[in-house]
N, C-alpha and C. Protein backbone atom coordinates (compact mmCIF):
# COMPACT_ATOMS: atom_id res chain seq x y z
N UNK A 1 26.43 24.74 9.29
CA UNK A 1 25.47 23.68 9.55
C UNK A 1 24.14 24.30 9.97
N UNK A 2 23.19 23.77 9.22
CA UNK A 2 21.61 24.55 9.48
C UNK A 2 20.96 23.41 11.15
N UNK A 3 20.59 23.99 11.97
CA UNK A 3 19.94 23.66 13.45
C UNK A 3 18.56 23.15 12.86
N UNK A 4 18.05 22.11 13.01
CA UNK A 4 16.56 21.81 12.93
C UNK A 4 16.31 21.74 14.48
N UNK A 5 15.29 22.32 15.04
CA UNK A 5 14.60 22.03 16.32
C UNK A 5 13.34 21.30 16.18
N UNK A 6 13.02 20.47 17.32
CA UNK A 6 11.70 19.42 16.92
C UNK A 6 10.57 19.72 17.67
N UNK A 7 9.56 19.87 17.25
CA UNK A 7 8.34 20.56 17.93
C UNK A 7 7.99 19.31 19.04
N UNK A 8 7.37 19.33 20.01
CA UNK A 8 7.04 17.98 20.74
C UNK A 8 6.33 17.48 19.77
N UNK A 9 5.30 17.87 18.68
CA UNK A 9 4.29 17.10 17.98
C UNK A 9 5.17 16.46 17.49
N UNK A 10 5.90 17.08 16.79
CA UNK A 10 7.14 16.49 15.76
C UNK A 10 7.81 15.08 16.44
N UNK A 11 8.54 15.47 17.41
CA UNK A 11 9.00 14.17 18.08
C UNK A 11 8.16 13.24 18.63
N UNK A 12 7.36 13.39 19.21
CA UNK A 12 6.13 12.52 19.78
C UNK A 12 5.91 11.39 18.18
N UNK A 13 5.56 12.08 17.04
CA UNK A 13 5.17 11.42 16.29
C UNK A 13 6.27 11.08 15.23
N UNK A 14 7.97 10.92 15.29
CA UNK A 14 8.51 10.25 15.06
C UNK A 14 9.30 9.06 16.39
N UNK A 15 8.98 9.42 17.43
CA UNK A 15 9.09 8.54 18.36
C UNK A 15 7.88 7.42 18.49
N UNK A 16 7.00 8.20 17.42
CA UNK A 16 6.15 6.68 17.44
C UNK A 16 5.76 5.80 16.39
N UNK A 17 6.79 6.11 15.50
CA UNK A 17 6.83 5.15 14.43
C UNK A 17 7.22 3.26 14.63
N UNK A 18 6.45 3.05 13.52
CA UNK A 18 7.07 1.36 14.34
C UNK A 18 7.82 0.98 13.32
N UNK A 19 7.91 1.64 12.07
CA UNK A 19 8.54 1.30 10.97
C UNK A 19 9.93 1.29 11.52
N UNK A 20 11.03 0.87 11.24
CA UNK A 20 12.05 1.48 11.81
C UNK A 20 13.13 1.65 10.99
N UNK A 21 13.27 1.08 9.99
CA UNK A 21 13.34 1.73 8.55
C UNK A 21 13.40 2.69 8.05
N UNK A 22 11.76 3.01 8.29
CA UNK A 22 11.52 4.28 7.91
C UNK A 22 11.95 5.54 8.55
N UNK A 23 11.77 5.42 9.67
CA UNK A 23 12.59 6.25 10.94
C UNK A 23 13.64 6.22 10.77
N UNK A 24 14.90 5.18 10.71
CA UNK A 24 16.15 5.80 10.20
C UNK A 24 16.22 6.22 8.76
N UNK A 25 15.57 6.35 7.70
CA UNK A 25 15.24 6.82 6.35
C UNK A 25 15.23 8.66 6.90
N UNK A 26 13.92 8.69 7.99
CA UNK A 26 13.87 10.51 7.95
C UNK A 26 14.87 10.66 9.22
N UNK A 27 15.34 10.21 9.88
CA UNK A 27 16.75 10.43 10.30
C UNK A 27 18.10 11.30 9.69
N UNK A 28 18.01 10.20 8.38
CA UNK A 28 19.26 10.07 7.41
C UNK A 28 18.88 11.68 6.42
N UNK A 29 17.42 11.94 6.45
CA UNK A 29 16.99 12.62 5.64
C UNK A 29 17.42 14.29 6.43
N UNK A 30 17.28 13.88 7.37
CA UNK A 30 16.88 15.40 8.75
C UNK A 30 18.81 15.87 8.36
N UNK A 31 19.55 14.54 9.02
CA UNK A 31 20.98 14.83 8.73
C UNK A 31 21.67 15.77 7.47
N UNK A 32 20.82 15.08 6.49
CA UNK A 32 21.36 15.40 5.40
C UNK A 32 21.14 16.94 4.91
N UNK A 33 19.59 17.53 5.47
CA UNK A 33 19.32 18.70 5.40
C UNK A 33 19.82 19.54 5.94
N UNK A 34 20.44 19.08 7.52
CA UNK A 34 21.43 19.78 8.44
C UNK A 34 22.66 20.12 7.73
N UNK A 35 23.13 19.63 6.64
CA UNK A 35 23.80 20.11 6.05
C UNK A 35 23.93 20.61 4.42
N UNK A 36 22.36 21.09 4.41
CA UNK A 36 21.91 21.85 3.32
C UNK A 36 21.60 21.16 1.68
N UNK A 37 21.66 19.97 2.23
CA UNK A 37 20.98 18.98 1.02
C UNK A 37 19.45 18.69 1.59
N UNK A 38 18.55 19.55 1.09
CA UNK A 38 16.89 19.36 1.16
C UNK A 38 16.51 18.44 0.39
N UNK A 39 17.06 18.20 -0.86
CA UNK A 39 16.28 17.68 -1.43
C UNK A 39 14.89 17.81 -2.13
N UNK A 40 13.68 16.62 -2.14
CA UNK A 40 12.74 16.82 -2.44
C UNK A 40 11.46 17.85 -1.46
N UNK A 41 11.90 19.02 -1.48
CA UNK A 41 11.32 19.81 -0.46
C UNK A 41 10.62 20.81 -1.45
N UNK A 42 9.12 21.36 -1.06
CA UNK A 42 8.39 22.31 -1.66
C UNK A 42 7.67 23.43 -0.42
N UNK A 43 7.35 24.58 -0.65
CA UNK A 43 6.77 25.05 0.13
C UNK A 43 4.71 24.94 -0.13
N UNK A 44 4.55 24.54 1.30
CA UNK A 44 3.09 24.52 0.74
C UNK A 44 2.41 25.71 1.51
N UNK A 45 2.69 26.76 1.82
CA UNK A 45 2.04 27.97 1.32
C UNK A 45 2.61 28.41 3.48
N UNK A 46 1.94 29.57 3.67
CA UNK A 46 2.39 30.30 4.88
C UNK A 46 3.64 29.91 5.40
N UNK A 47 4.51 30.04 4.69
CA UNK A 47 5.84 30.06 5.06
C UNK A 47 6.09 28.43 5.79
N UNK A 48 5.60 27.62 5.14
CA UNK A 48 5.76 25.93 5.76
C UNK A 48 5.95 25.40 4.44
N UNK A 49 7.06 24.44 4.80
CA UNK A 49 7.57 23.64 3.68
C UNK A 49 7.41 22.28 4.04
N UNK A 50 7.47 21.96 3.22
CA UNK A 50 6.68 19.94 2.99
C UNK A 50 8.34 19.32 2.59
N UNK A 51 8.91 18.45 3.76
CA UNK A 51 10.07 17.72 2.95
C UNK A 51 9.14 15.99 2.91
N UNK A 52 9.87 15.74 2.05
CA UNK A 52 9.39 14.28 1.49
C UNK A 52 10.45 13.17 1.40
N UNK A 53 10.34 12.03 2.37
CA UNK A 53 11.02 10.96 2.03
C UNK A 53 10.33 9.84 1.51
N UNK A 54 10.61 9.40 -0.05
CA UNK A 54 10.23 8.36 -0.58
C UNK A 54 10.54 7.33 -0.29
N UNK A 55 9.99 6.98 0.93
CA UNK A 55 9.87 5.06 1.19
C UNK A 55 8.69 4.97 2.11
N UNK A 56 7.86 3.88 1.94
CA UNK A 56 7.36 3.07 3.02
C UNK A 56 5.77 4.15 1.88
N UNK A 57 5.05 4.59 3.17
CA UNK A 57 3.78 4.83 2.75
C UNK A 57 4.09 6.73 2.07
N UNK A 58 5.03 7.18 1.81
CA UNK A 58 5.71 8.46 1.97
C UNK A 58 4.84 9.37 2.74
N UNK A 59 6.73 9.14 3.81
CA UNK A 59 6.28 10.04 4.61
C UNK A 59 6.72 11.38 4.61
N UNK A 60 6.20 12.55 4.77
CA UNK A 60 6.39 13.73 5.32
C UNK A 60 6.61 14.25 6.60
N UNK A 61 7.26 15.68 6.27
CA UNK A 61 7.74 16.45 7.74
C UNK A 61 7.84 17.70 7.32
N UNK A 62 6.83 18.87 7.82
CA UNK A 62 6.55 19.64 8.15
C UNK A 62 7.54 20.73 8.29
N UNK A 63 7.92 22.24 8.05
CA UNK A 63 9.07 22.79 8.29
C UNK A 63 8.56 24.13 8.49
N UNK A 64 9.37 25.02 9.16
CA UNK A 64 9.15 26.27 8.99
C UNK A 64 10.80 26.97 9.72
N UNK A 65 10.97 28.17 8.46
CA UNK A 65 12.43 28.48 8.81
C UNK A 65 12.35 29.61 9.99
N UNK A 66 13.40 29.79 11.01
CA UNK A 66 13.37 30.59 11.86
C UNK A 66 14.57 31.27 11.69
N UNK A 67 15.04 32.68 11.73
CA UNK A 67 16.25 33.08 11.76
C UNK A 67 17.21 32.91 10.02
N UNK A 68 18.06 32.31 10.71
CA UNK A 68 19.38 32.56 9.34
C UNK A 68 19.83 30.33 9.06
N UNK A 69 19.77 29.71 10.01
CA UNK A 69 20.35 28.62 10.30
C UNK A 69 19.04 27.82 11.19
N UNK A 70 17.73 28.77 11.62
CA UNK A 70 17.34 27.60 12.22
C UNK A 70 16.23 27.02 12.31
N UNK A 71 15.64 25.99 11.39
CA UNK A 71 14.50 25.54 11.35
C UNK A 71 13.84 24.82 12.16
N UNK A 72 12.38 24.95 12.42
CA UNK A 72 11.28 24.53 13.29
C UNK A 72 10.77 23.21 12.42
N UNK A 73 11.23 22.24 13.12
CA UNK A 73 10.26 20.85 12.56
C UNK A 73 8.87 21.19 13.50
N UNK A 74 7.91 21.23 12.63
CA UNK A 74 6.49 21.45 13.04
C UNK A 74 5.79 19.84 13.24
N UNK A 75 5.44 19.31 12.60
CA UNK A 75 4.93 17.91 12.47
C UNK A 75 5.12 17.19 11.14
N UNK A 76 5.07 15.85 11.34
CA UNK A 76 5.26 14.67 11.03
C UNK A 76 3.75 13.82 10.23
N UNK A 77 3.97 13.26 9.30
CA UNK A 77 3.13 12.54 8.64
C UNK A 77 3.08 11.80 7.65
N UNK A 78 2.09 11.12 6.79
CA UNK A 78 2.45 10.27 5.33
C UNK A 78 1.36 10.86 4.59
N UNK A 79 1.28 10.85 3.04
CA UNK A 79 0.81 10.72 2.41
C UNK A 79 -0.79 10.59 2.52
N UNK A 80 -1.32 9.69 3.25
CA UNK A 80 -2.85 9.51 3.93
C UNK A 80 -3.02 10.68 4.95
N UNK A 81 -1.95 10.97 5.41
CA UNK A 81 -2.28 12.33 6.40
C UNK A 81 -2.06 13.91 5.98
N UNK A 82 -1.74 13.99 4.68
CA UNK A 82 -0.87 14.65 3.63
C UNK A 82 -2.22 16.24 4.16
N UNK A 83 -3.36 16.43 3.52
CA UNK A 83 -3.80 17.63 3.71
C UNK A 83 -3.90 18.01 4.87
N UNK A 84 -4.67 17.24 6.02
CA UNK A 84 -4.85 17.34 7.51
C UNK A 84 -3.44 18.05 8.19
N UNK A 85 -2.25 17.08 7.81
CA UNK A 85 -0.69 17.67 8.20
C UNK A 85 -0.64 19.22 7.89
N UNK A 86 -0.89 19.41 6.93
CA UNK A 86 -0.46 20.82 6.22
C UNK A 86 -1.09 21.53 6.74
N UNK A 87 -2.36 21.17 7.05
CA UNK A 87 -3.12 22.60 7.81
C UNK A 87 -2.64 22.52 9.06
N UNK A 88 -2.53 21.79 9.44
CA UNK A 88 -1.90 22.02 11.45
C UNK A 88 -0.89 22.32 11.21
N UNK A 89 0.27 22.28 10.39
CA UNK A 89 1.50 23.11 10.20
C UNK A 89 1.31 24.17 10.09
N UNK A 90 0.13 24.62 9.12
CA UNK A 90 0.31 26.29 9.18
C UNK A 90 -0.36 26.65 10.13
N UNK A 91 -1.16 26.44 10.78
CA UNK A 91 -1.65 26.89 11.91
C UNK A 91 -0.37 27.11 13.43
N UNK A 92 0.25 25.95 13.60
CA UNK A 92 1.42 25.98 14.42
C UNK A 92 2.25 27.11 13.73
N UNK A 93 3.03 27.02 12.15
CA UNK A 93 3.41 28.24 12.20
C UNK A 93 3.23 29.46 12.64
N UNK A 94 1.62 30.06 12.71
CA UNK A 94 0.89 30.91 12.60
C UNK A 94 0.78 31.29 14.51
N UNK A 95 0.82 30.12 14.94
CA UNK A 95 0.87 30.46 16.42
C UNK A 95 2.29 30.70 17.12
N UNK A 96 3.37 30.14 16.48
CA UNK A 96 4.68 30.16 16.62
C UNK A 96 5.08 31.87 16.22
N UNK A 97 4.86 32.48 15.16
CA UNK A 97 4.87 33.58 14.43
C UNK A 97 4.12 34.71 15.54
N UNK A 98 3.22 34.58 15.90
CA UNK A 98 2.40 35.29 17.26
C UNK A 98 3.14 35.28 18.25
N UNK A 99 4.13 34.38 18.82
CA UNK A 99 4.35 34.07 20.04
C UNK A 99 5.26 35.16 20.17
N UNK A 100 6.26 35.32 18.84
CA UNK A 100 8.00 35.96 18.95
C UNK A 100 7.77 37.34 18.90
């Protein structure tokens, strides 16, 4: 079973969804990756990957792998937040990567 850990950005900004739908949608989605079904997932460049759940305004979530089993949920977003997201992911990667 692969470990996702949730960045506070990350949780902060699925704890503040109002959709709730949609929230159990990337729930169902997070689960499913925990056990190595990604799915519609791409990498968008410095070692951060973009997973995608198709419903509502599509939303995104942010990734970066740590170790053998354990990925860093970086942040959270949709489609309207789609380039802005990606650069603060790699940047958090990039500061995460400094830290270790």
């Amino acid at each position: 079973m692969i470990d996702f850990q949730r960045s506070q950005v990350f949780a902060d900004w699925l704890n503040s969804l109002k959709d709730t739908i949609g929230k159990a949608r990337i729930i169902a989605r997070l689960r499913a990756a925990e056990h190595g079904s990604f799915g519609d997932c791409e990498s968008v460049g410095a070692a951060v990957y973009e997973m995608r759940v198709h419903y509502g305004p599509g939303y995104r979530m942010y990734f970066t792998r740590r170790d053998e089993v354990i990925y860093l949920l970086l942040i959270g977003g949709d489609k309207s937040t789609q380039k802005r997201d990606i650069k603060r992911a790699i940047q958090m990667a990039h500061k995460i990567g400094s830290e270790e």
